[in-house]
N, C-alpha and C. Protein backbone atom coordinates (compact mmCIF):
# COMPACT_ATOMS: atom_id res chain seq x y z
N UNK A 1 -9.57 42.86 14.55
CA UNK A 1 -9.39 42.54 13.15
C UNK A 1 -10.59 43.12 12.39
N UNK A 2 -10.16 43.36 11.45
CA UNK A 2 -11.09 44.19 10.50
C UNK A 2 -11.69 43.32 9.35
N UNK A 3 -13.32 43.70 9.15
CA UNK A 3 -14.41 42.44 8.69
C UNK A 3 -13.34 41.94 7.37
N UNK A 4 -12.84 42.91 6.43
CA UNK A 4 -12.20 42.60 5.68
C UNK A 4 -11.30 41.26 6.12
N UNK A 5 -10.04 42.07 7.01
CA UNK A 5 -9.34 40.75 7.26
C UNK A 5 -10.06 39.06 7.53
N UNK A 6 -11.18 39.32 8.42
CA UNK A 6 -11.99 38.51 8.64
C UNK A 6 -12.65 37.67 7.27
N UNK A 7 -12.91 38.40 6.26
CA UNK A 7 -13.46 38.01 5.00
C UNK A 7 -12.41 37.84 4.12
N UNK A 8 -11.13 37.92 4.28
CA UNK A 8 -9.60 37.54 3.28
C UNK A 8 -9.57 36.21 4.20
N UNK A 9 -9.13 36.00 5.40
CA UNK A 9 -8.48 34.48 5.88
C UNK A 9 -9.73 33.92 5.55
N UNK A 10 -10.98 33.65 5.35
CA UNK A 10 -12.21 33.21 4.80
C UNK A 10 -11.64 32.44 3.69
N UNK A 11 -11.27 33.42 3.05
CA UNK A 11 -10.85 33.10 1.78
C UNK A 11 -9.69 32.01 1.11
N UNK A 12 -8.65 32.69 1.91
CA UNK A 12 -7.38 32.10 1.86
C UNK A 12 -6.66 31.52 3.15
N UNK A 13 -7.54 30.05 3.40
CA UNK A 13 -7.07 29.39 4.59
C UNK A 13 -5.52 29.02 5.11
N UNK A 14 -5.34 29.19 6.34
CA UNK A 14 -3.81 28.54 6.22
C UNK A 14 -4.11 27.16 6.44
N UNK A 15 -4.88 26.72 7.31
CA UNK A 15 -5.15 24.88 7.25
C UNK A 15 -5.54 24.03 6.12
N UNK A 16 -4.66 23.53 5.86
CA UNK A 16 -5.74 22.33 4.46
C UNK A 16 -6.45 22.03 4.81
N UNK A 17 -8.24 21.56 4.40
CA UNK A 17 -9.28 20.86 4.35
C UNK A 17 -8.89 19.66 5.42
N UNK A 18 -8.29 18.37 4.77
CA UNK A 18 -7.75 17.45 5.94
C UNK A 18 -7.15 17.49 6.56
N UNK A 19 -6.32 18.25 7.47
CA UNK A 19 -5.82 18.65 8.75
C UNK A 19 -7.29 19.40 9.78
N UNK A 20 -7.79 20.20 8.92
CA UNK A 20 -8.91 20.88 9.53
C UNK A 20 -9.70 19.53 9.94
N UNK A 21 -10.47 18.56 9.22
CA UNK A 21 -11.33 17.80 9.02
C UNK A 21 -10.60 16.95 10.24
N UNK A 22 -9.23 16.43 10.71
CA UNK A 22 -8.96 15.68 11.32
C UNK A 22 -8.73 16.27 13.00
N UNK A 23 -8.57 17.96 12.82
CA UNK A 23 -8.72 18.64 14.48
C UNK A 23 -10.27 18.55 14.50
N UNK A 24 -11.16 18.47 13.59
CA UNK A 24 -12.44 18.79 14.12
C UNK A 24 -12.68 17.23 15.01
N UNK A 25 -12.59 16.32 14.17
CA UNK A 25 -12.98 14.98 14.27
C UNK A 25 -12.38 14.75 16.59
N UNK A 26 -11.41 15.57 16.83
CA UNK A 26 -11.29 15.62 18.39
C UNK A 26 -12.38 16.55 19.45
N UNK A 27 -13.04 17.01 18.64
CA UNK A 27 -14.30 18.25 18.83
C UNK A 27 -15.26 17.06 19.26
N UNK A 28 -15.89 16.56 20.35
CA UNK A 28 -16.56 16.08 20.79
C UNK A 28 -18.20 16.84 19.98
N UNK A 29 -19.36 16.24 19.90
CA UNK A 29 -20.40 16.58 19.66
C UNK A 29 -21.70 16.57 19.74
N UNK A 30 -22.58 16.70 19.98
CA UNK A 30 -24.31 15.95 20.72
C UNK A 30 -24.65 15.85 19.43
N UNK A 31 -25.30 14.63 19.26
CA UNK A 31 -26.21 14.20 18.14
C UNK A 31 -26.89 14.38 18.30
N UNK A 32 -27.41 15.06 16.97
CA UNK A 32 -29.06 15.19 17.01
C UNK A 32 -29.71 14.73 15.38
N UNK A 33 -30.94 14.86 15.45
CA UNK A 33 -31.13 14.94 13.88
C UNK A 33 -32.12 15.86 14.08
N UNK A 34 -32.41 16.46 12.75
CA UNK A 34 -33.01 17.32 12.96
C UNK A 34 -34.17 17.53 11.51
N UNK A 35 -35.52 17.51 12.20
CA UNK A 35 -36.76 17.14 11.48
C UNK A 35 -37.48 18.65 10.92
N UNK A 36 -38.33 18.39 9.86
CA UNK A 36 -39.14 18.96 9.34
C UNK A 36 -39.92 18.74 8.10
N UNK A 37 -41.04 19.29 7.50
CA UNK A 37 -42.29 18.86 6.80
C UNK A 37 -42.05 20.19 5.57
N UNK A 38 -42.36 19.74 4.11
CA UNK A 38 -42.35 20.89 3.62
C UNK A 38 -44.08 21.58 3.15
N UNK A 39 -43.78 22.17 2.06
CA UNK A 39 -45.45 22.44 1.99
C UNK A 39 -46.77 21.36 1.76
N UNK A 40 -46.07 20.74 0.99
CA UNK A 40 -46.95 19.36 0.30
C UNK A 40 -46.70 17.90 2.15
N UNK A 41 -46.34 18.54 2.92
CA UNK A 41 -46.18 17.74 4.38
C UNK A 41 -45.45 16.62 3.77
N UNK A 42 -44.24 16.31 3.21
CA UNK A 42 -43.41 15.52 2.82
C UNK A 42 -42.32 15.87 4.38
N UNK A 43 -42.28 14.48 5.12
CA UNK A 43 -40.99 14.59 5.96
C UNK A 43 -39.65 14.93 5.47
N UNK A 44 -38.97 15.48 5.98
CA UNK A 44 -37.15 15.55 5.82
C UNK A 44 -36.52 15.49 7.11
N UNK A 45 -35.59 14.97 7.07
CA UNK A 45 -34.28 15.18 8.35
C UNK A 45 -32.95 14.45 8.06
N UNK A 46 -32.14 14.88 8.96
CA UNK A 46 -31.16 14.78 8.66
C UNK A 46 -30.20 14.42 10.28
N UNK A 47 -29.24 13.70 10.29
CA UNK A 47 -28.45 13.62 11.42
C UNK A 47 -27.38 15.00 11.22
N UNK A 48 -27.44 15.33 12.29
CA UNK A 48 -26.68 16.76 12.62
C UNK A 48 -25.63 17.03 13.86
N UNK A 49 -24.67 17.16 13.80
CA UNK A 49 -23.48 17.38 14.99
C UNK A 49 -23.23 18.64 15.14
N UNK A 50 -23.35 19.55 14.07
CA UNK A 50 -23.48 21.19 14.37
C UNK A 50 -24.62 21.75 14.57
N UNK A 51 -24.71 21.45 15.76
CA UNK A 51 -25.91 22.54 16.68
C UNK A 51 -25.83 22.62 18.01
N UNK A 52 -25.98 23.78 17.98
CA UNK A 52 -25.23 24.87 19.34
C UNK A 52 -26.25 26.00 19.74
N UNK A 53 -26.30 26.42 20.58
CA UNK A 53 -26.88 27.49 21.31
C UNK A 53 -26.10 28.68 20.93
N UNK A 54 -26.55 29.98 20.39
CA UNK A 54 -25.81 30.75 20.46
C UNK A 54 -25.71 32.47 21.06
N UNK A 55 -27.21 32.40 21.82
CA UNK A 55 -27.58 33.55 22.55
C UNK A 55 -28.86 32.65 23.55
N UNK A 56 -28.41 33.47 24.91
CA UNK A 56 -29.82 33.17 26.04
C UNK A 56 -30.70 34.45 25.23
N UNK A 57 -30.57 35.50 25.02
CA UNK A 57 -31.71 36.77 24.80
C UNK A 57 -31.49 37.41 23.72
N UNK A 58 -32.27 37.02 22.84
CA UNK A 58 -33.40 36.09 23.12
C UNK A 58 -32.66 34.44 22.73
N UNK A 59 -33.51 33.92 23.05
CA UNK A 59 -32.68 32.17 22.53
C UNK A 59 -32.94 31.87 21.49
N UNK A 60 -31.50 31.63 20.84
CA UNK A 60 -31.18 30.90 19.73
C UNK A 60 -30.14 30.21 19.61
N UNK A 61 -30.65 28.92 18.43
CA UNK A 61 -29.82 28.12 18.52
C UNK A 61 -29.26 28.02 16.41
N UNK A 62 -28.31 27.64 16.65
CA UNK A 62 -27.72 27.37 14.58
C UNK A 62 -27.69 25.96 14.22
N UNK A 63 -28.25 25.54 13.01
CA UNK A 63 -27.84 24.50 12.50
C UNK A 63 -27.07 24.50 11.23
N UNK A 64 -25.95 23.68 11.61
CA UNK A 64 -25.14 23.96 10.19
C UNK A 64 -25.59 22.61 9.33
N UNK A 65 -25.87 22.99 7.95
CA UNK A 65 -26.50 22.33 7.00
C UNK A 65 -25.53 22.49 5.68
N UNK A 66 -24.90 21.37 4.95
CA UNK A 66 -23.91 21.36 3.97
C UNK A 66 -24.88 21.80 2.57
N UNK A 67 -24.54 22.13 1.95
CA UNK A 67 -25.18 22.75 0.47
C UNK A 67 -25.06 21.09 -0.30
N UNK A 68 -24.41 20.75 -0.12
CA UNK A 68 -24.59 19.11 -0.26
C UNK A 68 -25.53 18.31 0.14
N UNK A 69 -26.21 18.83 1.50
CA UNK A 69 -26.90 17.62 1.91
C UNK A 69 -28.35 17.71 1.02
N UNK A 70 -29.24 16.35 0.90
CA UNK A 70 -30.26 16.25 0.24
C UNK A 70 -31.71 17.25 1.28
N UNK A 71 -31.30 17.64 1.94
CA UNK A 71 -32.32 18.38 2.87
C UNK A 71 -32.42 19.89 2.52
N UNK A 72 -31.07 20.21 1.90
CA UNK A 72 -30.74 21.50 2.04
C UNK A 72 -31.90 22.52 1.25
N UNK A 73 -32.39 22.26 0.22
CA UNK A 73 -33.24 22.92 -0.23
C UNK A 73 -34.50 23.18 0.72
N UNK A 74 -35.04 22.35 1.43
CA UNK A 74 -35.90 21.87 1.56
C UNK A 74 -36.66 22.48 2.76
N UNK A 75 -35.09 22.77 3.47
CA UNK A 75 -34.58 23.54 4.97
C UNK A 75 -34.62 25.02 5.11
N UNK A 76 -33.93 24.85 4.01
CA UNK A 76 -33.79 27.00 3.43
C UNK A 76 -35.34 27.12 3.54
N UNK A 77 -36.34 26.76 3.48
CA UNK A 77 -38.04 27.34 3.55
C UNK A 77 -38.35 26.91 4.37
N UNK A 78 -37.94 26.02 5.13
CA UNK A 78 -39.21 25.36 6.00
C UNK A 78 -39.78 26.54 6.86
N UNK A 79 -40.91 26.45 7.11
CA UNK A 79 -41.16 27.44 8.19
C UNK A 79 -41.15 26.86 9.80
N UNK A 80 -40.26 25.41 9.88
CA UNK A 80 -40.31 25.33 10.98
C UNK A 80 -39.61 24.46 10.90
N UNK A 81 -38.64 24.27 12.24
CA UNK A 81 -37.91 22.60 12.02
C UNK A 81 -38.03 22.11 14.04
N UNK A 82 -37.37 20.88 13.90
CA UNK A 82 -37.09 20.43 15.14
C UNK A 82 -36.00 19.54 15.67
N UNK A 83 -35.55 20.11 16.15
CA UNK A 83 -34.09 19.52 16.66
C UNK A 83 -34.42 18.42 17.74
N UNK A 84 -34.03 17.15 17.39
CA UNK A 84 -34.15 16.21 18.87
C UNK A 84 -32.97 15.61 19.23
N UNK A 85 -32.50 15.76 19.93
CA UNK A 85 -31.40 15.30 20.87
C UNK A 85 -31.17 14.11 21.36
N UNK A 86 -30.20 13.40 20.64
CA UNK A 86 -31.01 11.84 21.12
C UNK A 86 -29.49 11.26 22.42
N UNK A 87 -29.87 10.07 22.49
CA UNK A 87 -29.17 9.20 23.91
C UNK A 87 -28.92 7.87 22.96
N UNK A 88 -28.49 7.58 23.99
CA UNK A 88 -28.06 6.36 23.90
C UNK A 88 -28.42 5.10 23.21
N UNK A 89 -29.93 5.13 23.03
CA UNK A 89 -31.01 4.25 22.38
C UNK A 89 -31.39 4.67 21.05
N UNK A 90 -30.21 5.87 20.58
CA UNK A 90 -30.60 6.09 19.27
C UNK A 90 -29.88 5.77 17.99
N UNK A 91 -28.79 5.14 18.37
CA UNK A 91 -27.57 5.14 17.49
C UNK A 91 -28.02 4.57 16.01
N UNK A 92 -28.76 3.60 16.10
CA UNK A 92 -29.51 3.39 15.18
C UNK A 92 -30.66 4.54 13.90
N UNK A 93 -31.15 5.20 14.74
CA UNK A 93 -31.41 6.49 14.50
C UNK A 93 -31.16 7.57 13.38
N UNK A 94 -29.57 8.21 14.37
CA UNK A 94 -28.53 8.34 14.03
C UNK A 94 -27.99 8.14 12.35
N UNK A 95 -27.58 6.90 12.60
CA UNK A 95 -27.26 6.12 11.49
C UNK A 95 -27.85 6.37 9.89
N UNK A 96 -29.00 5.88 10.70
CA UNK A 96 -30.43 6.00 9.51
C UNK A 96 -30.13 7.36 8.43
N UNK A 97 -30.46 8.63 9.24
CA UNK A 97 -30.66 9.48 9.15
C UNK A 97 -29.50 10.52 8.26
N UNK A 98 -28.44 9.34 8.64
CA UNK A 98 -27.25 10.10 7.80
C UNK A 98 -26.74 9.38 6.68
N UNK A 99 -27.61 8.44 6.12
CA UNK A 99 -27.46 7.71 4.96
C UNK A 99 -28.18 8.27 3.61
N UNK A 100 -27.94 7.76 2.77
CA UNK A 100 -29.12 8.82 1.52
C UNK A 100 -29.42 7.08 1.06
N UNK A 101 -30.87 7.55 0.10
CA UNK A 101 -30.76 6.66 -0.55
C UNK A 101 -32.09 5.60 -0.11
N UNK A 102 -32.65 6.17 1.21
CA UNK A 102 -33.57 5.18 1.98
C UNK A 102 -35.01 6.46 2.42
N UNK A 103 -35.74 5.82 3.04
CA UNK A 103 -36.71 6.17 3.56
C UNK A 103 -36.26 6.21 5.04
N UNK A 104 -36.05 7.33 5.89
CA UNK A 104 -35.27 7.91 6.99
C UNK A 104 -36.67 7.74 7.84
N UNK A 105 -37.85 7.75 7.70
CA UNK A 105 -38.34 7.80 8.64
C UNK A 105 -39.62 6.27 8.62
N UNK A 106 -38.74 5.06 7.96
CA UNK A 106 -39.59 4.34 7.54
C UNK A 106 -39.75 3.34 8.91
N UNK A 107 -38.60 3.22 9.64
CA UNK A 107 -38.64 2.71 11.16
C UNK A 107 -39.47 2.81 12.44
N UNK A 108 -39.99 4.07 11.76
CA UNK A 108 -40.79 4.03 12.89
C UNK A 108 -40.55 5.01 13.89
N UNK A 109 -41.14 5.47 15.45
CA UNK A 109 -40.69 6.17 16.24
C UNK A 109 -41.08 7.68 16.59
N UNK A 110 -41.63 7.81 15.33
CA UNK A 110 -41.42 9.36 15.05
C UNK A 110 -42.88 9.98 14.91
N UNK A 111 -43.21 10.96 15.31
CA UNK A 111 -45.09 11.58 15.61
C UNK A 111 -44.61 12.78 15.04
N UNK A 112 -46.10 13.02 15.13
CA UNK A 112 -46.51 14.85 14.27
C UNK A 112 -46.65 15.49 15.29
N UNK A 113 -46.05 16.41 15.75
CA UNK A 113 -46.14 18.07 16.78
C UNK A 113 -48.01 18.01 16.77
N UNK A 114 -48.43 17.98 17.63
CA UNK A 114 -49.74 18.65 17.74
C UNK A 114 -50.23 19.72 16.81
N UNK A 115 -51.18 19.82 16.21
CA UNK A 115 -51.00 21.07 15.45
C UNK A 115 -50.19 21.00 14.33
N UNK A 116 -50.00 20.37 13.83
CA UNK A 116 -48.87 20.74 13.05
C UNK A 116 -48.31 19.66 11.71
N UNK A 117 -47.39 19.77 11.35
CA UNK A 117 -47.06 18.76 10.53
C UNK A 117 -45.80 18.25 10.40
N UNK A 118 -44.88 18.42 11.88
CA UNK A 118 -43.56 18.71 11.87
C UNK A 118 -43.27 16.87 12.71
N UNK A 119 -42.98 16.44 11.92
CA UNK A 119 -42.33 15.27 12.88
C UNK A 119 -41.44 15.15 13.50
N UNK A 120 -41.24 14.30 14.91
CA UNK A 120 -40.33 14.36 15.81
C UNK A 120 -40.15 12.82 16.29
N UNK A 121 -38.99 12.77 17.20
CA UNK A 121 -38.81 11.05 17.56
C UNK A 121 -39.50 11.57 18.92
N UNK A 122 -40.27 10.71 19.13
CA UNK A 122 -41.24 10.37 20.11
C UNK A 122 -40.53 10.45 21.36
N UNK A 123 -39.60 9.74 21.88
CA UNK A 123 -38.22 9.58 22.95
C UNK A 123 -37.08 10.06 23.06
N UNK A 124 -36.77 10.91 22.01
CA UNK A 124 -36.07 12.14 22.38
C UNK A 124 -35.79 12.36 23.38
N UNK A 125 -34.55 13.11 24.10
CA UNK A 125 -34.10 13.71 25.70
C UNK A 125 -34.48 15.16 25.37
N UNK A 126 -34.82 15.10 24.21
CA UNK A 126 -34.71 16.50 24.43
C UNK A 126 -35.22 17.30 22.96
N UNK A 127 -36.41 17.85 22.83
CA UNK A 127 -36.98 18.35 21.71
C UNK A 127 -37.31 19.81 21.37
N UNK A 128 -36.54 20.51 20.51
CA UNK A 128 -36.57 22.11 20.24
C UNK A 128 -37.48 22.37 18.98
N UNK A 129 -38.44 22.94 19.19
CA UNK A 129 -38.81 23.32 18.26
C UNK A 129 -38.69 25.06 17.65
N UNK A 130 -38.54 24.57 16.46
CA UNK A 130 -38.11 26.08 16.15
C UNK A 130 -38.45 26.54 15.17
N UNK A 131 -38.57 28.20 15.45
CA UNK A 131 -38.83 28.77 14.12
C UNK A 131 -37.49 29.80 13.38
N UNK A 132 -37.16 29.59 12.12
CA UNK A 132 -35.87 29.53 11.58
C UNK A 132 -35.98 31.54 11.00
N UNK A 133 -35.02 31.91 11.93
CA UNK A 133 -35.01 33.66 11.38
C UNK A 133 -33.87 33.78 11.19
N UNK A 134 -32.82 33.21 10.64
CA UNK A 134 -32.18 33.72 9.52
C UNK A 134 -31.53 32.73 8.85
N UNK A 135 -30.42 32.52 7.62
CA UNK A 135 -29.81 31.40 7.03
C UNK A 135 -28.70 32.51 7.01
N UNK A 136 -27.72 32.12 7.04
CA UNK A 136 -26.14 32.47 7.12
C UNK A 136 -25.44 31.74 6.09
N UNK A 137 -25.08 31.90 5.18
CA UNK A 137 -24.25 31.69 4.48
C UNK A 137 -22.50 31.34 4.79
N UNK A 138 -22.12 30.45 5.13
CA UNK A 138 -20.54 29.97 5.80
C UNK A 138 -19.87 29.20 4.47
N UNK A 139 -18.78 29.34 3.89
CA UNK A 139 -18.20 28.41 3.41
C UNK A 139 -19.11 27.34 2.33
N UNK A 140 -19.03 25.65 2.65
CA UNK A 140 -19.64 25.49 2.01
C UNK A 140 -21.01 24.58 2.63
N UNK A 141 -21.06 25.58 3.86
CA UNK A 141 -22.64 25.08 4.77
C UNK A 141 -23.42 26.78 4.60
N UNK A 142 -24.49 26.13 5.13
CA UNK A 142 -25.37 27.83 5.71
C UNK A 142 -25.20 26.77 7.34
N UNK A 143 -25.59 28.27 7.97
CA UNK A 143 -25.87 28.28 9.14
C UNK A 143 -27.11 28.60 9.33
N UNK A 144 -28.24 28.02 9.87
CA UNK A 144 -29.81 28.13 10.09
C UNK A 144 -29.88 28.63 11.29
N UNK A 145 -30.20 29.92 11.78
CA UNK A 145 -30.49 30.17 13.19
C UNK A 145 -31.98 30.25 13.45
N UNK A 146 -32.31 30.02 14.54
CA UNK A 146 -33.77 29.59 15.35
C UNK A 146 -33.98 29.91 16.12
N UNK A 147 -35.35 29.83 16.90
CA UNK A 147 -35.71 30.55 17.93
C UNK A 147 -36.91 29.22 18.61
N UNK A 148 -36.40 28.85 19.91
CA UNK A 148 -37.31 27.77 20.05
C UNK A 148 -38.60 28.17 20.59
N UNK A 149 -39.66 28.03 20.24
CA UNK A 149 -40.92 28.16 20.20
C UNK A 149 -41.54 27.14 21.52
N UNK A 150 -40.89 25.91 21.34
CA UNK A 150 -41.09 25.23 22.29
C UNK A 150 -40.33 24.03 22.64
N UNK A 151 -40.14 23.36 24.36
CA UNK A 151 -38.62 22.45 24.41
C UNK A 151 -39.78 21.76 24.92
N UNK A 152 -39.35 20.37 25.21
CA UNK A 152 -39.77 19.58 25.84
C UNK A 152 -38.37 18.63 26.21
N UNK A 153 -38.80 17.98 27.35
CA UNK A 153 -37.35 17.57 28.20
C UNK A 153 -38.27 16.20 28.62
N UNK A 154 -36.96 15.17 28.56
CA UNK A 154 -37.72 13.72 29.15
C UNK A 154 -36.58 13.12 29.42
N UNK A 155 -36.57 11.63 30.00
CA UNK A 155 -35.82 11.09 30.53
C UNK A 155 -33.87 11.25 29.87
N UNK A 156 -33.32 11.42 30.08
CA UNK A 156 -32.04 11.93 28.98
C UNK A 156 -31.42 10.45 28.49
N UNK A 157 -31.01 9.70 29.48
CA UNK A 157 -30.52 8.70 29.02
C UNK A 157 -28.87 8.82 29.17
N UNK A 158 -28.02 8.34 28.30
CA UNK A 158 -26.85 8.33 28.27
C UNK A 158 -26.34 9.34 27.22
N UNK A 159 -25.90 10.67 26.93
CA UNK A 159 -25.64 11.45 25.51
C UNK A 159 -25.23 10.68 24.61
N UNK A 160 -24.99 10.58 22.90
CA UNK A 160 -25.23 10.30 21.86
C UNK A 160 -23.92 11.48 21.30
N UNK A 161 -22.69 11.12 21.52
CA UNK A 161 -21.89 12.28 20.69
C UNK A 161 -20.86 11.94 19.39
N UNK A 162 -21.20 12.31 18.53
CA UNK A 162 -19.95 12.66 17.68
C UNK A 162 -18.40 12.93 17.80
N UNK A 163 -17.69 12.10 17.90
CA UNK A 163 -15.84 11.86 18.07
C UNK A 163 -15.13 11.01 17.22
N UNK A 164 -14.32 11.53 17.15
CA UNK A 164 -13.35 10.67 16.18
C UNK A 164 -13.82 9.79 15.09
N UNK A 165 -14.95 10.61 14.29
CA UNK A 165 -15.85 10.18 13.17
C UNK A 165 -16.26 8.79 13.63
N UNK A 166 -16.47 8.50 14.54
CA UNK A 166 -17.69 7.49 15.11
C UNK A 166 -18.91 8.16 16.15
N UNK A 167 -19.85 7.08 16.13
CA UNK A 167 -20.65 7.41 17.51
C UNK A 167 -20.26 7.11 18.95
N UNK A 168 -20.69 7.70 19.85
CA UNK A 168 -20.38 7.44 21.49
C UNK A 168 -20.94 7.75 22.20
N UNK A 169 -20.80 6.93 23.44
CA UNK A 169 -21.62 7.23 24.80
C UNK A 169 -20.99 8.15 26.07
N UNK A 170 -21.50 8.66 26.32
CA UNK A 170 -20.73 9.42 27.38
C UNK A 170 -21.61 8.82 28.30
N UNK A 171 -20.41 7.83 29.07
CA UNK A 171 -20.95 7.31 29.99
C UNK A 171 -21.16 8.01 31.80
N UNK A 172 -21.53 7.99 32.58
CA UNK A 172 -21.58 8.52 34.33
C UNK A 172 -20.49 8.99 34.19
N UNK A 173 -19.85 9.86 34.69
CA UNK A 173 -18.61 10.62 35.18
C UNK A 173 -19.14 11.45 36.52
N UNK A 174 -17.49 11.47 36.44
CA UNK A 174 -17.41 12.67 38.20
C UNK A 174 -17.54 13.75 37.50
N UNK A 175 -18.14 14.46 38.05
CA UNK A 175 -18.26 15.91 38.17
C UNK A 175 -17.23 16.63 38.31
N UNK A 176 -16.72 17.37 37.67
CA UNK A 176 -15.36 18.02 38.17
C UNK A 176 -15.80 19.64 38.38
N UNK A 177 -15.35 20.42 39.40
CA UNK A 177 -15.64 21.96 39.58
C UNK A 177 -14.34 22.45 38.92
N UNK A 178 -14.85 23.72 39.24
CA UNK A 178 -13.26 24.78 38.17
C UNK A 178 -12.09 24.53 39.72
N UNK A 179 -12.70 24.24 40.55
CA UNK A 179 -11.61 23.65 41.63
C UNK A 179 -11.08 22.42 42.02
N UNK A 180 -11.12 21.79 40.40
CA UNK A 180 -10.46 20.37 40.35
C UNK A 180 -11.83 19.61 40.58
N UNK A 181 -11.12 17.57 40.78
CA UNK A 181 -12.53 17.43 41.14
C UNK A 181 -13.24 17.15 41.81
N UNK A 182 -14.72 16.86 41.64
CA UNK A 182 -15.28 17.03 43.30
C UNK A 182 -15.05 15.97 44.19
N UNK A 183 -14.87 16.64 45.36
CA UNK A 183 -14.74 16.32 46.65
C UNK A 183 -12.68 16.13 47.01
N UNK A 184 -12.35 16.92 46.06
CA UNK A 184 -10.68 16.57 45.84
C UNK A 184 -10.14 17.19 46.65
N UNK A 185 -10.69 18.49 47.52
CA UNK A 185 -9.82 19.74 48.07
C UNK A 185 -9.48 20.56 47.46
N UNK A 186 -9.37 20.70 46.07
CA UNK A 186 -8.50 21.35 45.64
C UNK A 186 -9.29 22.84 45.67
């Protein structure tokens, strides 16, 4: 398909908004929220379900950010953000973070990067830090792509995902191989 065609169905969707909005809502998702400091070191973040990996070489990862959200300005400059990945013990978190209207980081939990001025939740499974080389323009999000500078990995916990416009646990499961599941024969 040709960028054109690609940039006409852009345009002129065949899905309505709520049909779309209600296949996404079966799209399982990892919560995260995702932190950063601006010049004057004022915190921002935001709870986030679009973020994905989207190249090993070099590594990068996208955050999709609504032109709506109260971060959005704030994000387009940062010269740095941090994605934390939360579990099970965060739902609260979570929550916080996707409300307007409050002080998001008044709970507590959350430290400054060494060096730096970038806050993060302390207990995180999982912490990306990144530096943001390009903004993508989508619809009515940008897409923020990054380059992690540095991960840090700790106890994981239980995942924290986004479904059926609630929160959830993905609790122990079997393992399944592309040969059915394990220990099945197949």
């Amino acid at each position: 398909m040709s960028a054109e065609g690609v940039a006409e169905q852009l345009v002129a969707p065949s899905v309505d908004g709520q049909t779309f909005r209600d296949a996404m809502a079966l799209l399982a998702a990892p919560i995260t929220v995702v932190t950063f400091s601006d010049h004057t070191g004022r915190r921002w973040g935001f709870t986030a379900s679009s973020v994905t990996s989207v190249s090993l070489d070099p590594p990068l990862i996208t955050v999709g950010i609504a032109h709506t959200s109260s971060c959005y300005r704030a994000l387009a400059v940062a010269p740095e953000f941090v994605v934390n990945v939360l579990s099970d013990r965060h739902r609260a978190v979570a929550t916080r973070f996707a409300a307007r209207g409050l002080d998001r980081f008044a709970e507590g939990g959350f430290v400054r990067w060494p060096d730096s001025m970038l806050p993060y939740l302390a207990d995180a499974h999982l912490l990306l830090r990144c530096r943001p080389t390009q903004l993508v323009p989508v619809g009515d999000h940008d897409l923020l792509v990054g380059t992690p500078t540095e991960v840090r990995m700790s106890d994981p916990g239980k995942p924290l995902v986004w479904y059926r416009r609630d929160f959830h646990i993905v609790e122990d499961h079997c393992p399944i191989s592309v040969n059915g599941p394990a220990g099945s024969g197949y």
